[in-house]
C-alpha atoms as a PDB file:
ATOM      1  CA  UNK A   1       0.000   0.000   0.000  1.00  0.00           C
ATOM      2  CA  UNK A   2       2.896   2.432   0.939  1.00  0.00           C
ATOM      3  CA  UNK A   3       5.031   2.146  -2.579  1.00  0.00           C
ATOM      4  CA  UNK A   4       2.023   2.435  -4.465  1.00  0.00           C
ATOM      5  CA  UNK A   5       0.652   5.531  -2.711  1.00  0.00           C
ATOM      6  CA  UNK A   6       4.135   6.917  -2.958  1.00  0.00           C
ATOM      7  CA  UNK A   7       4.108   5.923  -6.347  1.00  0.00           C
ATOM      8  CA  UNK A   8       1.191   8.026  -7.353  1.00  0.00           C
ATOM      9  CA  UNK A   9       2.060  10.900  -5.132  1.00  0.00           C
ATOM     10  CA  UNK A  10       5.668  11.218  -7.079  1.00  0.00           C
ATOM     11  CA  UNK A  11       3.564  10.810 -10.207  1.00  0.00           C
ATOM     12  CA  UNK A  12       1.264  13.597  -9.308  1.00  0.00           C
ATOM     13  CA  UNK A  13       3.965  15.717  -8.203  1.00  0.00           C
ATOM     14  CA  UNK A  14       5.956  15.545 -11.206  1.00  0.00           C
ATOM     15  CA  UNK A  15       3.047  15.774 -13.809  1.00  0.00           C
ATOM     16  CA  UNK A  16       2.437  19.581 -11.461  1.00  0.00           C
ATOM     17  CA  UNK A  17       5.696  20.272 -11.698  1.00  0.00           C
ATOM     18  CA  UNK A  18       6.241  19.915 -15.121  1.00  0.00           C
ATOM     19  CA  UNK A  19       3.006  21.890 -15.912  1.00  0.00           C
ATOM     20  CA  UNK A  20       3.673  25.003 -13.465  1.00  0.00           C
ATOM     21  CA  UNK A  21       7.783  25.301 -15.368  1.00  0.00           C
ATOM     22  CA  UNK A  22       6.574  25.154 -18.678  1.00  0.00           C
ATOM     23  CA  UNK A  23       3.863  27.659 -17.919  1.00  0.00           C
ATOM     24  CA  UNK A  24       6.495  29.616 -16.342  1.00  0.00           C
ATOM     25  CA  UNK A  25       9.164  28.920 -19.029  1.00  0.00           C
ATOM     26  CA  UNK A  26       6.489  30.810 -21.155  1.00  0.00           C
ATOM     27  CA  UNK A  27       5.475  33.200 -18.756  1.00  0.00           C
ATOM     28  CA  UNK A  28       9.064  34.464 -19.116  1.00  0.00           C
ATOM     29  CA  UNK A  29       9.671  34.450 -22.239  1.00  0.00           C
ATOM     30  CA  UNK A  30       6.480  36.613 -23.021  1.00  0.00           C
ATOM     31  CA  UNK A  31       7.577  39.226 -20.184  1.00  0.00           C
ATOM     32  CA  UNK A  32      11.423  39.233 -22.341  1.00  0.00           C
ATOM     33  CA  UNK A  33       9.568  39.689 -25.399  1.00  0.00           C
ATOM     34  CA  UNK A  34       7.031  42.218 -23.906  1.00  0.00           C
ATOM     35  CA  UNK A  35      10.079  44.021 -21.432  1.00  0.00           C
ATOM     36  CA  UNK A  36      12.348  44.263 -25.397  1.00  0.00           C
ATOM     37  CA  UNK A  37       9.610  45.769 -27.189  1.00  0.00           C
ATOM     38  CA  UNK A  38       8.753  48.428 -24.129  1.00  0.00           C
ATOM     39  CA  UNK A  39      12.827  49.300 -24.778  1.00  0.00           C
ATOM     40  CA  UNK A  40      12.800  49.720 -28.409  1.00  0.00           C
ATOM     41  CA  UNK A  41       9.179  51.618 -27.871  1.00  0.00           C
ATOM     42  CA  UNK A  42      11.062  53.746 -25.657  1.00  0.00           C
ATOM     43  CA  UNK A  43      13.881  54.689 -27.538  1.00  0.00           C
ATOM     44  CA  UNK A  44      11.780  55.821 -30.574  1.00  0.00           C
ATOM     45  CA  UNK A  45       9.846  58.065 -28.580  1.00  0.00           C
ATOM     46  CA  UNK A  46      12.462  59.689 -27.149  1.00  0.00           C
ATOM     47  CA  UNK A  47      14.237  59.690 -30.484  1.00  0.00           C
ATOM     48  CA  UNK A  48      11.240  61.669 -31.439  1.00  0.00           C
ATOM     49  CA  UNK A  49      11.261  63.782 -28.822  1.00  0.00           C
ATOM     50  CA  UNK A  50      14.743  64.534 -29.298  1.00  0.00           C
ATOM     51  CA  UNK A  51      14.369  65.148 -33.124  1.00  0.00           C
ATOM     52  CA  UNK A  52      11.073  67.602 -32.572  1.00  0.00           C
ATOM     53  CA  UNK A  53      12.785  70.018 -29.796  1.00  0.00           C
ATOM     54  CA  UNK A  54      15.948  69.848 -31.831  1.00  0.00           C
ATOM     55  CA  UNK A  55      14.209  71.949 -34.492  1.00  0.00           C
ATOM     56  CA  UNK A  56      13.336  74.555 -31.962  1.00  0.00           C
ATOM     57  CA  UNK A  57      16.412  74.256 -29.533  1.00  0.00           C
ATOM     58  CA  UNK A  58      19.950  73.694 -29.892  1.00  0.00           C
ATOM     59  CA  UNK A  59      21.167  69.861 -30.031  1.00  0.00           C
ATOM     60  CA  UNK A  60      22.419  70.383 -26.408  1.00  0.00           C
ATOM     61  CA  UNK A  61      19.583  71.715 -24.752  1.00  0.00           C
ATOM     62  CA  UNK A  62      17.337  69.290 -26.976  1.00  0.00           C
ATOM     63  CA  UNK A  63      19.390  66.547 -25.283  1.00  0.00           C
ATOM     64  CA  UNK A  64      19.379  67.847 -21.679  1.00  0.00           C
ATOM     65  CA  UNK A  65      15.575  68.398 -22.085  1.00  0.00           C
ATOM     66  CA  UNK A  66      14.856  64.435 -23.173  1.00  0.00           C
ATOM     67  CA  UNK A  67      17.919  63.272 -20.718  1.00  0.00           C
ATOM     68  CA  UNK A  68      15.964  64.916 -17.468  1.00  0.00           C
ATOM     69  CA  UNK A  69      12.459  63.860 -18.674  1.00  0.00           C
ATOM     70  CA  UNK A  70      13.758  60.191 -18.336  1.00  0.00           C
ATOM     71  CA  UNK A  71      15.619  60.951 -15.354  1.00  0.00           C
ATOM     72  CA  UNK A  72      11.859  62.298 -14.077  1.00  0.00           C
ATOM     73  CA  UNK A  73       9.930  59.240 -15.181  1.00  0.00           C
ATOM     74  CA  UNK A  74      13.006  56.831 -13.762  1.00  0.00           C
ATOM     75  CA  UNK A  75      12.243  58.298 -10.168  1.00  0.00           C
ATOM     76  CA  UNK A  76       8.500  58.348 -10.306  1.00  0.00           C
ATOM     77  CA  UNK A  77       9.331  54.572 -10.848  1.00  0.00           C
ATOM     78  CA  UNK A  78      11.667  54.126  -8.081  1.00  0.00           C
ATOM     79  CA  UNK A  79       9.466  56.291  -5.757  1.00  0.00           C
ATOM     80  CA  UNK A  80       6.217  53.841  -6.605  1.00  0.00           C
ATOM     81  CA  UNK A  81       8.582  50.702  -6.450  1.00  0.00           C
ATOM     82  CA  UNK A  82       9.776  51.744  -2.926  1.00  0.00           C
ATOM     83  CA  UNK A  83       6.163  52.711  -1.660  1.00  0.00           C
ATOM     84  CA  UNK A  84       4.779  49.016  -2.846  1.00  0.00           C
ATOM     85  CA  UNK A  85       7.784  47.322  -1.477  1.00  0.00           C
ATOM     86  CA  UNK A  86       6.723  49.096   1.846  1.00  0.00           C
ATOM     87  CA  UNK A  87       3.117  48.709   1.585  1.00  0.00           C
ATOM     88  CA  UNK A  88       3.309  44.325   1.256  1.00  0.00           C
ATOM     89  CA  UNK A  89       1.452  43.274   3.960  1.00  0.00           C
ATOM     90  CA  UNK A  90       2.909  40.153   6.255  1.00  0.00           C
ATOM     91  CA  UNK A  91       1.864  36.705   5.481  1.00  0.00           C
ATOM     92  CA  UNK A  92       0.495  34.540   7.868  1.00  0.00           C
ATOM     93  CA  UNK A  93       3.060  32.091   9.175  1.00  0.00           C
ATOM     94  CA  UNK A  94       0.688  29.506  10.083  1.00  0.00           C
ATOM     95  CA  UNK A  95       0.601  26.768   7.561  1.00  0.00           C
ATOM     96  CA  UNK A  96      -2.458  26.167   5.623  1.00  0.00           C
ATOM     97  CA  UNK A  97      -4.872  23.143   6.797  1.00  0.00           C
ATOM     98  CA  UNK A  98      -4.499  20.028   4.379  1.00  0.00           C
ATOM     99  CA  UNK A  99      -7.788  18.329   3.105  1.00  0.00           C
ATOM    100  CA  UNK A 100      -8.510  14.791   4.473  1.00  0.00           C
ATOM    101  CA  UNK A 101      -8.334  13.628   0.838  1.00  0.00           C
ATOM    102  CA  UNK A 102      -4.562  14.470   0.653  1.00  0.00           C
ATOM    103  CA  UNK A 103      -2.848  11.924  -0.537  1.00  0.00           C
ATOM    104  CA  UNK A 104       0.495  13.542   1.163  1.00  0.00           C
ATOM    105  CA  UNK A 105      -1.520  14.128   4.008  1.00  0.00           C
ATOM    106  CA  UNK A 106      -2.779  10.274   4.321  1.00  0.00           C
ATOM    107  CA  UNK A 107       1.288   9.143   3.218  1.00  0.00           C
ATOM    108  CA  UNK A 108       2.155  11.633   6.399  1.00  0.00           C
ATOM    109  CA  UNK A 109      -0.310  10.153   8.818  1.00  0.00           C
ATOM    110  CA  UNK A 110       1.197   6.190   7.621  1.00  0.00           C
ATOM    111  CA  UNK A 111       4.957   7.422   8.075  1.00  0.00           C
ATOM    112  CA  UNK A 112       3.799   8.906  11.371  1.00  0.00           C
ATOM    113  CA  UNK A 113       1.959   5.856  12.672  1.00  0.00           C
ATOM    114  CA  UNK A 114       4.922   3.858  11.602  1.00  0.00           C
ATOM    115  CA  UNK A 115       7.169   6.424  13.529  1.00  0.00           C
ATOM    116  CA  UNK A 116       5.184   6.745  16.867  1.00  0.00           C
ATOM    117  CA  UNK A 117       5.749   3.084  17.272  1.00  0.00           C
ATOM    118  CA  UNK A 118       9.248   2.577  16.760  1.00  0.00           C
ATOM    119  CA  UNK A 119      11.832   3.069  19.438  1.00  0.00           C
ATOM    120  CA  UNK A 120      13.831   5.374  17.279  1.00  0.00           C
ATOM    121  CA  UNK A 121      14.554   8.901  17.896  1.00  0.00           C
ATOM    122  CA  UNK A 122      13.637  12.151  15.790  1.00  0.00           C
ATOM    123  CA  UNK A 123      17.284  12.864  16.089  1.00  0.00           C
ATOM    124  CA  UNK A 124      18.472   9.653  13.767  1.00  0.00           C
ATOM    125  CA  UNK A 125      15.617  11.032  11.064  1.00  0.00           C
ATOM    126  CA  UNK A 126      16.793  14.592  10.275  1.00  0.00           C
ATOM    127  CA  UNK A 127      20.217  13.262  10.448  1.00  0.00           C
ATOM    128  CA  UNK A 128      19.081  10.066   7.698  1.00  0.00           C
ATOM    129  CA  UNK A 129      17.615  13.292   5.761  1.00  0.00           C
ATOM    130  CA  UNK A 130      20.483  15.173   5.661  1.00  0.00           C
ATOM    131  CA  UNK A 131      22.826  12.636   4.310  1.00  0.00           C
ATOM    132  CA  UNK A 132      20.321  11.562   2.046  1.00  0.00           C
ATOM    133  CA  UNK A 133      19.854  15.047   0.557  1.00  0.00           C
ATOM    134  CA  UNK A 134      23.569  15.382   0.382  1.00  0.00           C
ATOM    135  CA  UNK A 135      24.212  12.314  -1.398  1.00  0.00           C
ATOM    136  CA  UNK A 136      20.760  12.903  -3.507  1.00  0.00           C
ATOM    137  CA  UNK A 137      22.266  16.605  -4.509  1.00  0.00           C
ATOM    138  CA  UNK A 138      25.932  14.728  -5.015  1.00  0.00           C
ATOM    139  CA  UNK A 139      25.168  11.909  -7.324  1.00  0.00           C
ATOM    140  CA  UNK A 140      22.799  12.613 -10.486  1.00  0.00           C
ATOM    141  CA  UNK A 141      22.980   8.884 -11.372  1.00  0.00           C
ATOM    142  CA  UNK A 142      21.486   8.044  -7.849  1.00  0.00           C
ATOM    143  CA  UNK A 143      18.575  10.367  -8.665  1.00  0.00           C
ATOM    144  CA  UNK A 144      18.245   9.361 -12.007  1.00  0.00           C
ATOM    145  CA  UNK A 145      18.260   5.602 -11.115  1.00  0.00           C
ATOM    146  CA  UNK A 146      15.846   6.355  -8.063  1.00  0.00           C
ATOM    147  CA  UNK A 147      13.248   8.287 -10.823  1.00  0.00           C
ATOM    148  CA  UNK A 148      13.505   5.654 -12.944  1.00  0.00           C
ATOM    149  CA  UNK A 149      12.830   2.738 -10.054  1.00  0.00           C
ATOM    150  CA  UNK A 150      10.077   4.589  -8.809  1.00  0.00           C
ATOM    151  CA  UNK A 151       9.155   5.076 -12.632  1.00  0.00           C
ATOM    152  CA  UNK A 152       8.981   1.628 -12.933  1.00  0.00           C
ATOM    153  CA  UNK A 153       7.178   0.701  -9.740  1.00  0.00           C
ATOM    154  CA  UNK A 154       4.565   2.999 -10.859  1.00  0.00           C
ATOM    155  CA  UNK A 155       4.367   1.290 -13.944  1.00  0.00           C
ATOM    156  CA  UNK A 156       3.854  -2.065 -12.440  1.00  0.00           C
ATOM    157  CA  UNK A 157       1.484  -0.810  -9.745  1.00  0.00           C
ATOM    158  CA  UNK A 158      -0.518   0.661 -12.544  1.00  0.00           C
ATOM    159  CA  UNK A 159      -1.044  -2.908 -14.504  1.00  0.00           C
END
C-alpha cells in the first residue's frame, strides 16, 4: 500500500511540476519579449522627442531636455517601487490546513503511525535526511536511477 501511494504521489507531483515550469518557461519568455519591445518603444519616442525640440532648440539643450524627462519618469518609478515594497502586507506564518483527501496528508499520517511506534529517535531522522539530501544533490545517477525505479514501480502498480 505504501510504494504504491508513494508511487502516485511522485507521479502527481511531477506531472504539477512539469506543468507550473513550462507555464512559467512561457510566462518568461512573453515578459522578455514584452520588457524588449517596451525598450525599443522607448527609444523611438524619445528619439522623437529629441528630433522635434531639436528643431526649436539647440542639439544640447534638446538633449538635456529628453535626458531629465527620463531621469523624471526613472524616479517616479523608483518612488512607486519603494512605496509598494513598503506597503506588502505580512503573510500569515501559520501553515495552511491540508484536506482529508490528501494523498500527502494520508502518506504523512502512515509514516507517522509507523514512527510513533518505533523506538527510534527524531534525532536519527533529520540526520538520515540530511545525508540523504547530500548524497541525492551529489550523485545525479542516484537520482536518475531512483526516478527511474520509482518510474517503474509505478508502472507495475498501474497494470
Amino acid at each position: 500500500m505504501l510504494p504504491k501511494l508513494l508511487a502516485e504521489i511522485v507521479a502527481a507531483e511531477q506531472a504539477k511540476l512539469w506543468r507550473s515550469s513550462v507555464k512559467l518557461a512561457i510566462m518568461m519568455s512573453l515578459l522578455g519579449l514584452a520588457v524588449m519591445a517596451v525598450v525599443v518603444g522607448m527609444v523611438f519616442v524619445l528619439y522623437g522627442l529629441y528630433l522635434s525640440l531639436a528643431e526649436t532648440f539647440p542639439p544640447w539643450q534638446a538633449g538635456v531636455i529628453v535626458g531629465g524627462v527620463v531621469v523624471f519618469f526613472a524616479a517616479i518609478l523608483l518612488l512607486v517601487i519603494a512605496q509598494q515594497s513598503r506597503a506588502l502586507p505580512i503573510k500569515n506564518s501559520n501553515p495552511p490546513e491540508q484536506a482529508v483527501d490528501d494523498p500527502s496528508a494520508q502518506l504523512g499520517s502512515v509514516i507517522g503511525d509507523i514512527v510513533a511506534k518505533s523506538n527510534v529517535k527524531s534525532s536519527d531522522f533529520v540526520l538520515t535526511a540530511l545525508i540523504a539530501g547530500i548524497v541525492l544533490g551529489a550523485s545525479p545517477s542516484l537520482r536518475q536511477r531512483i526516478l527511474t525505479t520509482l518510474s517503474d514501480m509505478t508502472k507495475s502498480n498501474d497494470k
